[in-house]
Protein backbone atom coordinates (compact mmCIF):
# COMPACT_ATOMS: atom_id res chain seq x y z
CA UNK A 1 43.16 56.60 -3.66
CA UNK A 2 42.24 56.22 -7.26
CA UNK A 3 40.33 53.32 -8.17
CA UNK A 4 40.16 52.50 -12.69
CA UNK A 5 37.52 51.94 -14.81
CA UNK A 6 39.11 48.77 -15.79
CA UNK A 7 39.31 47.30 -12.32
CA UNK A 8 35.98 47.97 -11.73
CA UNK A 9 34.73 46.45 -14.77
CA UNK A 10 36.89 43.24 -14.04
CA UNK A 11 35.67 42.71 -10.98
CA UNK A 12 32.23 42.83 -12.07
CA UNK A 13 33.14 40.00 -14.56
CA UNK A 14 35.18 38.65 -11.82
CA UNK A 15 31.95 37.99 -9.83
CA UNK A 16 29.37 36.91 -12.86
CA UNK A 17 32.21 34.46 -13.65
CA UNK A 18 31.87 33.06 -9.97
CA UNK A 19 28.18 33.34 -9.65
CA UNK A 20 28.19 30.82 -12.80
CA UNK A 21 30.60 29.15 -11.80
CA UNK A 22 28.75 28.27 -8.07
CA UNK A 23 25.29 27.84 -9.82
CA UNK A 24 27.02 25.14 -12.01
CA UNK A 25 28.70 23.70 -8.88
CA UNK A 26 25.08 23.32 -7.50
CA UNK A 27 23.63 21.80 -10.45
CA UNK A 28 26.90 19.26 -11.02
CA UNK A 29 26.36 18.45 -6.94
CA UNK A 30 22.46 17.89 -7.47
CA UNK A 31 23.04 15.89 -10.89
CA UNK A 32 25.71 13.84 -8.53
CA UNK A 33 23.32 12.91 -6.09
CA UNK A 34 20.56 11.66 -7.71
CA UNK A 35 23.33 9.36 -9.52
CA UNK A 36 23.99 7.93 -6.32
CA UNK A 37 20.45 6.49 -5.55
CA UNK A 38 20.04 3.92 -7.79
CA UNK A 39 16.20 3.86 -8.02
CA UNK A 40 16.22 7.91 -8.57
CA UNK A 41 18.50 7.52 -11.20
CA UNK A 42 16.48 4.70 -12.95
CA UNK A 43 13.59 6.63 -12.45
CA UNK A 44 15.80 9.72 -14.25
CA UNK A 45 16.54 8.22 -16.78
CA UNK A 46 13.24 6.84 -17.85
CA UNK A 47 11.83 10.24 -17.89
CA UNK A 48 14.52 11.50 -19.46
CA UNK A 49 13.61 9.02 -22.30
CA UNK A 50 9.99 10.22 -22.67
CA UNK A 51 11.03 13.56 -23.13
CA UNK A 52 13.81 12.37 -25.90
CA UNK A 53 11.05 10.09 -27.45
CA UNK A 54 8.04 12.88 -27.66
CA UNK A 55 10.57 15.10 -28.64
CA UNK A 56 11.58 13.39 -31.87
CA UNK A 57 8.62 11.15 -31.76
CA UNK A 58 8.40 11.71 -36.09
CA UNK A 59 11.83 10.49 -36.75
CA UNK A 60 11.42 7.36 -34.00
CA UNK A 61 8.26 6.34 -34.91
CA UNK A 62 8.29 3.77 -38.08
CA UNK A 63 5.26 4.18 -38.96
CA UNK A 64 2.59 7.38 -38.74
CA UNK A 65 0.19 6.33 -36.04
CA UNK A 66 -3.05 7.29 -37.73
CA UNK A 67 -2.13 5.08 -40.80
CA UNK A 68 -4.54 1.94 -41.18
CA UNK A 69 -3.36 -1.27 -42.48
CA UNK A 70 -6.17 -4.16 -42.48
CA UNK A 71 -3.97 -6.53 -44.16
CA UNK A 72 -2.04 -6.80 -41.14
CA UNK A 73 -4.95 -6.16 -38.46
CA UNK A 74 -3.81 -7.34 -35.00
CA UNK A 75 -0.35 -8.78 -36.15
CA UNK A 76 1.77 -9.91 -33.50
CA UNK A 77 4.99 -8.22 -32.32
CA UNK A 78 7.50 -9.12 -35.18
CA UNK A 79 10.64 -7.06 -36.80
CA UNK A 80 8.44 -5.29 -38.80
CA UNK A 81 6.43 -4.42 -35.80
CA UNK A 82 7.99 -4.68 -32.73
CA UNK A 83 5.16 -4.42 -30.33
CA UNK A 84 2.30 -5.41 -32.84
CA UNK A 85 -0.75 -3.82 -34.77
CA UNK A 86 -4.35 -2.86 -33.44
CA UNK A 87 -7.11 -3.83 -34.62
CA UNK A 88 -7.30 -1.51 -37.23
CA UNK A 89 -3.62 -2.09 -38.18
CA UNK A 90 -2.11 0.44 -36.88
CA UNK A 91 1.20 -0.24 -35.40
CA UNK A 92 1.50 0.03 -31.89
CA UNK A 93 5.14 1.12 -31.31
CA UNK A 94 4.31 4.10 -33.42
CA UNK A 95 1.38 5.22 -31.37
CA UNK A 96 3.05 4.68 -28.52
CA UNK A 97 6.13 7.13 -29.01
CA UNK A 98 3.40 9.77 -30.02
CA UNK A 99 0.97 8.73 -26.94
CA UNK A 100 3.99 10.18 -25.16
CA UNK A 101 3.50 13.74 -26.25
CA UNK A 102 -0.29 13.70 -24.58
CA UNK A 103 0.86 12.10 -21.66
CA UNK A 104 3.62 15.07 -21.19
CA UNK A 105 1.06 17.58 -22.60
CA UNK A 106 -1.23 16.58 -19.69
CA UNK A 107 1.56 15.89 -17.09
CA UNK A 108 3.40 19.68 -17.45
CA UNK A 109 0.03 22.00 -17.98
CA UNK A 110 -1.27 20.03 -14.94
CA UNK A 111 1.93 20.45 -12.96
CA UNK A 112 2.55 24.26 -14.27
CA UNK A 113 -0.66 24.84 -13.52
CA UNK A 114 -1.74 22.82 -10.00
CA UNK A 115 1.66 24.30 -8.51
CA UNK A 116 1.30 27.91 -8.55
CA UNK A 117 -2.37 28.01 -7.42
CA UNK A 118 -2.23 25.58 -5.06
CA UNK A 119 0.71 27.37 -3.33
CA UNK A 120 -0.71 30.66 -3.81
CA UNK A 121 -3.59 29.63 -1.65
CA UNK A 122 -2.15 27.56 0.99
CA UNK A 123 0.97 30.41 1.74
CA UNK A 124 -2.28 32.57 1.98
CA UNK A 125 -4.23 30.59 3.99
CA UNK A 126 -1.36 29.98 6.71
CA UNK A 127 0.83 33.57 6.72
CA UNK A 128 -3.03 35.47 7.05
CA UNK A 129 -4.84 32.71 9.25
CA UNK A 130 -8.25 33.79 10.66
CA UNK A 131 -11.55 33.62 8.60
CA UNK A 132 -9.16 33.80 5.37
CA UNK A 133 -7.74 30.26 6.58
CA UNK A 134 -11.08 29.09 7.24
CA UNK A 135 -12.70 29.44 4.19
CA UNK A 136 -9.67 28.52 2.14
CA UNK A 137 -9.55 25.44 4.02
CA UNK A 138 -12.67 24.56 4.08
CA UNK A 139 -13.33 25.02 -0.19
CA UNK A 140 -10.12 22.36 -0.02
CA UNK A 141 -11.83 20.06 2.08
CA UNK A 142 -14.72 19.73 -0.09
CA UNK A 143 -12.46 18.97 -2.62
CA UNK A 144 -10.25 16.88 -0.32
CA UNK A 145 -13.56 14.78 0.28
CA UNK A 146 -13.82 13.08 -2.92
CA UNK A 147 -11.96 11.01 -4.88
CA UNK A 148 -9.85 12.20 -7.41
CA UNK A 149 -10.86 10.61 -10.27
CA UNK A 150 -14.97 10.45 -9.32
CA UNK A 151 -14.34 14.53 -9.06
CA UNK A 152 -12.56 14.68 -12.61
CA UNK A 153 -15.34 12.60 -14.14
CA UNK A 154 -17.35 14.64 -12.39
CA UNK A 155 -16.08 17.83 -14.24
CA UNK A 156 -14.87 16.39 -17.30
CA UNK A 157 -18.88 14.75 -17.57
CA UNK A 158 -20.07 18.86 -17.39
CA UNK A 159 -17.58 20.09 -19.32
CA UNK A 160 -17.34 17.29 -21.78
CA UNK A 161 -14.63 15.57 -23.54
CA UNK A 162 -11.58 16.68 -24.66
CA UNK A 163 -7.90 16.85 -23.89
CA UNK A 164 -7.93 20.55 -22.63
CA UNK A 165 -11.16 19.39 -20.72
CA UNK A 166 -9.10 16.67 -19.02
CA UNK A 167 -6.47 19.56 -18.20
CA UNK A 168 -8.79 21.58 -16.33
CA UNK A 169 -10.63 18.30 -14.40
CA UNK A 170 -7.33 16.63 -13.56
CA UNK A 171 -6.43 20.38 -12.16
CA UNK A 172 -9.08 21.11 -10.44
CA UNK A 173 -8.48 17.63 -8.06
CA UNK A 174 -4.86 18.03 -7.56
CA UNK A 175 -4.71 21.37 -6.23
CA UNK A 176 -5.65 21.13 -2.14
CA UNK A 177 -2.91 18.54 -1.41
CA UNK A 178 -0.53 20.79 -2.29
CA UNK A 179 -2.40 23.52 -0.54
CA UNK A 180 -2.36 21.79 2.45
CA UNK A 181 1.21 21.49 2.62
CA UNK A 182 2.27 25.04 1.62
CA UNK A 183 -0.40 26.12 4.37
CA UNK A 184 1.29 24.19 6.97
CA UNK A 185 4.76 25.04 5.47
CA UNK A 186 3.82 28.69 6.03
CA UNK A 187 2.23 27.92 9.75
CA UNK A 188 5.94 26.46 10.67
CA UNK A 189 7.51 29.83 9.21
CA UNK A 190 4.86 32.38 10.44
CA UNK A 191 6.38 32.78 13.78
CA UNK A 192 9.88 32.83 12.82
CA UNK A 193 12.29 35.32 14.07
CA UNK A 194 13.52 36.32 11.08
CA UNK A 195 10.07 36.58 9.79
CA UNK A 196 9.77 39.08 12.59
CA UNK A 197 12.70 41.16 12.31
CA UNK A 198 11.15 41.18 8.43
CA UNK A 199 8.20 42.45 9.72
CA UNK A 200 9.70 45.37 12.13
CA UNK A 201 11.55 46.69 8.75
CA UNK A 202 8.54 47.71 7.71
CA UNK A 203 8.13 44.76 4.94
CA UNK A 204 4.41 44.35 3.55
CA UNK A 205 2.36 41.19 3.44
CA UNK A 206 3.47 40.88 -0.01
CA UNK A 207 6.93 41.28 0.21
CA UNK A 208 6.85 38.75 3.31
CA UNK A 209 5.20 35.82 1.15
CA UNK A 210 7.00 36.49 -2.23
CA UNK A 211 10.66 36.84 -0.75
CA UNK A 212 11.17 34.52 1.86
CA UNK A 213 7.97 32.31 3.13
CA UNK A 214 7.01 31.10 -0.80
CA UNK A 215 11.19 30.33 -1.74
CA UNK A 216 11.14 28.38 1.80
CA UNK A 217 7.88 26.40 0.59
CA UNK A 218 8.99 25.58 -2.95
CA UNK A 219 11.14 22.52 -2.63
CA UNK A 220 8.06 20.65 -0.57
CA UNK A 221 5.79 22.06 -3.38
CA UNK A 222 8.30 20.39 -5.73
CA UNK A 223 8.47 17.25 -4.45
CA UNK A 224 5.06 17.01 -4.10
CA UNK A 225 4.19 17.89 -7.58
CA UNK A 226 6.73 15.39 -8.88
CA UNK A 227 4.95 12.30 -6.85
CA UNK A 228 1.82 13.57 -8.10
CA UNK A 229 2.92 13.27 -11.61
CA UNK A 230 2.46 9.44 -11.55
CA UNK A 231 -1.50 9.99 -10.38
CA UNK A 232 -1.46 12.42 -12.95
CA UNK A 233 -0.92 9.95 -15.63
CA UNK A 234 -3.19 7.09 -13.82
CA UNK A 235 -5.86 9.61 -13.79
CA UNK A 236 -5.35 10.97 -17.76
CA UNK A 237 -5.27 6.88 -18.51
CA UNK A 238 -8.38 6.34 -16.47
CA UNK A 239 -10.74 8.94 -18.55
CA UNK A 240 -8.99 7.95 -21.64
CA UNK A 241 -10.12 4.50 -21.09
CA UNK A 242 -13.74 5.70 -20.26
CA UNK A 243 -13.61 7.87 -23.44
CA UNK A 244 -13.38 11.09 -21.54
CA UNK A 245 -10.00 12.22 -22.22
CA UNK A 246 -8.01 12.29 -26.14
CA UNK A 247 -10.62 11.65 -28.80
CA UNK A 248 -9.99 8.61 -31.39
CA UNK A 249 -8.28 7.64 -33.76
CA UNK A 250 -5.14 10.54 -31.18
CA UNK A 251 -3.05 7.98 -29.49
CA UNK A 252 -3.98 8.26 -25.85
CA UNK A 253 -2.49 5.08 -24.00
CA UNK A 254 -5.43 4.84 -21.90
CA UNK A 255 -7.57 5.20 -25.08
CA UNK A 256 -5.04 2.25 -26.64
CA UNK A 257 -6.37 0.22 -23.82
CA UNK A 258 -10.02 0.78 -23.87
CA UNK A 259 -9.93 -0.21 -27.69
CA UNK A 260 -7.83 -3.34 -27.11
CA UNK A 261 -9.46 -5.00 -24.17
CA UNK A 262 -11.95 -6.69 -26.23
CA UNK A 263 -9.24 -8.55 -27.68
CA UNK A 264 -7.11 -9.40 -24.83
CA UNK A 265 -7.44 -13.08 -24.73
CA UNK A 266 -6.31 -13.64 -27.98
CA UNK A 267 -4.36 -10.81 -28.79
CA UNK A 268 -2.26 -9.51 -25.34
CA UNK A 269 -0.32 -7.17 -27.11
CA UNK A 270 -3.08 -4.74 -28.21
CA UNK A 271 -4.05 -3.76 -23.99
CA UNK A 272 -0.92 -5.32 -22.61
CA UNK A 273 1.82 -2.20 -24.28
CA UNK A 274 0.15 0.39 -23.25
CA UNK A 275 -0.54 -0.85 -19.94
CA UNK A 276 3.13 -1.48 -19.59
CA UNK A 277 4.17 1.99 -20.72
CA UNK A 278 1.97 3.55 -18.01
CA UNK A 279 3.05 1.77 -15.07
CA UNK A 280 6.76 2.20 -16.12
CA UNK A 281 6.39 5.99 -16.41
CA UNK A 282 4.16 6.13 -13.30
CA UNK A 283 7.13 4.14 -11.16
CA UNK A 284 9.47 6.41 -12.50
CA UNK A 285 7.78 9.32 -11.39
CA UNK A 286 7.34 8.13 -8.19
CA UNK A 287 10.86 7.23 -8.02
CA UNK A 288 11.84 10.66 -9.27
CA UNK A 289 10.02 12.19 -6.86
CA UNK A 290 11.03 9.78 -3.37
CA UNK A 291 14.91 10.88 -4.64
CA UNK A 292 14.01 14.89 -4.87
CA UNK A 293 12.23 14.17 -1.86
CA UNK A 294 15.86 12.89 -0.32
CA UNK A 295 18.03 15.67 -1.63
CA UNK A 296 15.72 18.44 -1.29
CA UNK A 297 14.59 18.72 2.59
CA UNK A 298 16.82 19.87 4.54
CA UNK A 299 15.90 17.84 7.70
CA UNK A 300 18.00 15.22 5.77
CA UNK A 301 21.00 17.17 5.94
């Protein structure tokens, strides 16, 4: 029996074609069912609109946000400027669709950064158990133990002020939640038969964690990270507003708030935007995440 060239080499397209084919399936069935929950798909959208809007944020944006304009100091929202000036007439919109780009800066380093570690050490922690558990555990109960934003003004106060510096506080308190539920992820799997039968092949430690306990723990790590998006932004907002994140005149919305409070009375819009714009991205994280959350564990199959 002769088997040629060409057949083989169809086949083997044959299959990529089918591979792609399946992974699209996969995507086209996730993309359907977040459609079908309505407050996932608001909350979709939305963040699909931040990314649009920092993405092109120089051809959406009117007006450049670091452009003063006395004359029309703390102008109300009109056609000319749809949500208003500061105080240093500035228009608001503008800043606004730029603030974006720091709140995703913040929101994806902290998130590319929190999810690794913290499931690095809590698959660790639970798969090894014994004094490696304890003190793992214990260094994210002292961290557990404090409130997240007294811990980041805690580190961004030693480190001092600065974007990057607000990176590496915000980081540093969002890390043991997530450890705590890759450790117990990883507790559940341990004692797994197939885990065993892994072992009796002869598989290392290694091998165990990176091929089939840490692809078991990533959609919990997901969904967690995608929830804590919206207390990433609260948290950004709260040392922007203390003047411990973004430095003046960058348009942080938290900074945007700080600055306009003293003239809330009289002029809402200055405090009032911003404000706005961060509890409408922090719902739609949270709705984001309660829909990934749906689809993604499988004890809702």
């Amino acid at each position: 029996m002769t088997i040629s060239l060409d057949s083989v080499v169809l086949s083997a397209g044959d299959e990529k074609r089918q591979r792609v084919k399946r992974a699209l399936g996969r995507i086209g069935h996730f993309l359907w069912q977040m459609a079908c929950n309505p407050l996932t798909a608001i909350g979709g959208a939305i963040v699909l609109v931040l990314m649009i809007v920092a993405l092109f944020a120089p051809w959406i944006a009117p007006f450049h946000p670091l452009v003063q304009d006395l004359n029309n100091a703390l102008s109300p929202p009109s056609a000319a400027h749809w949500f208003g000036t500061d105080e240093f007439g500035r228009d608001i919109f503008s800043r606004l669709v730029y603030g974006s780009r720091i709140t995703l800066y913040i929101v994806l380093l902290v998130s590319v950064t929190v999810g690794p570690l913290g499931l690095l050490l809590g698959v660790t922690a639970g798969y090894f158990g014994g004094k490696t558990d304890m003190v793992l555990m214990r260094v994210t109960d002292i961290f557990i133990s404090f409130p997240s934003l007294v811990l980041a003004l805690a580190f961004v106060a030693a480190l001092g002020p600065g974007l990057e510096h607000v990176v590496i506080a915000i980081t540093l308190t969002a890390w043991p939640p997530i450890a705590r539920l890759a450790r117990a992820e990883t507790l559940s799997l341990r004692q797994a038969d197939f885990i065993s039968a892994v072992r009796l092949q002869g598989a290392s430690p290694v091998r165990v964690l990176w091929r089939h306990i840490v692809p078991l723990c990533l959609p919990s790590v997901i969904i967690r990270i995608t929830m804590n998006m919206a207390g990433i932004i609260l948290t950004a907002a709260g040392l922007g507003f203390l003047g411990l994140g973004a430095q003046p005149p960058d348009p942080e919305w938290g900074a945007m708030i700080s600055s306009g409070r003293t003239y809330m009375m009289e002029c809402w819009w200055v405090a009032t935007i911003p404000g706005l714009a961060i509890l409408i991205n922090s719902l739609a994280f949270n709705f984001l995440g309660d829909g990934l959350r749906d689809i993604l564990d499988p004890r809702n199959d």
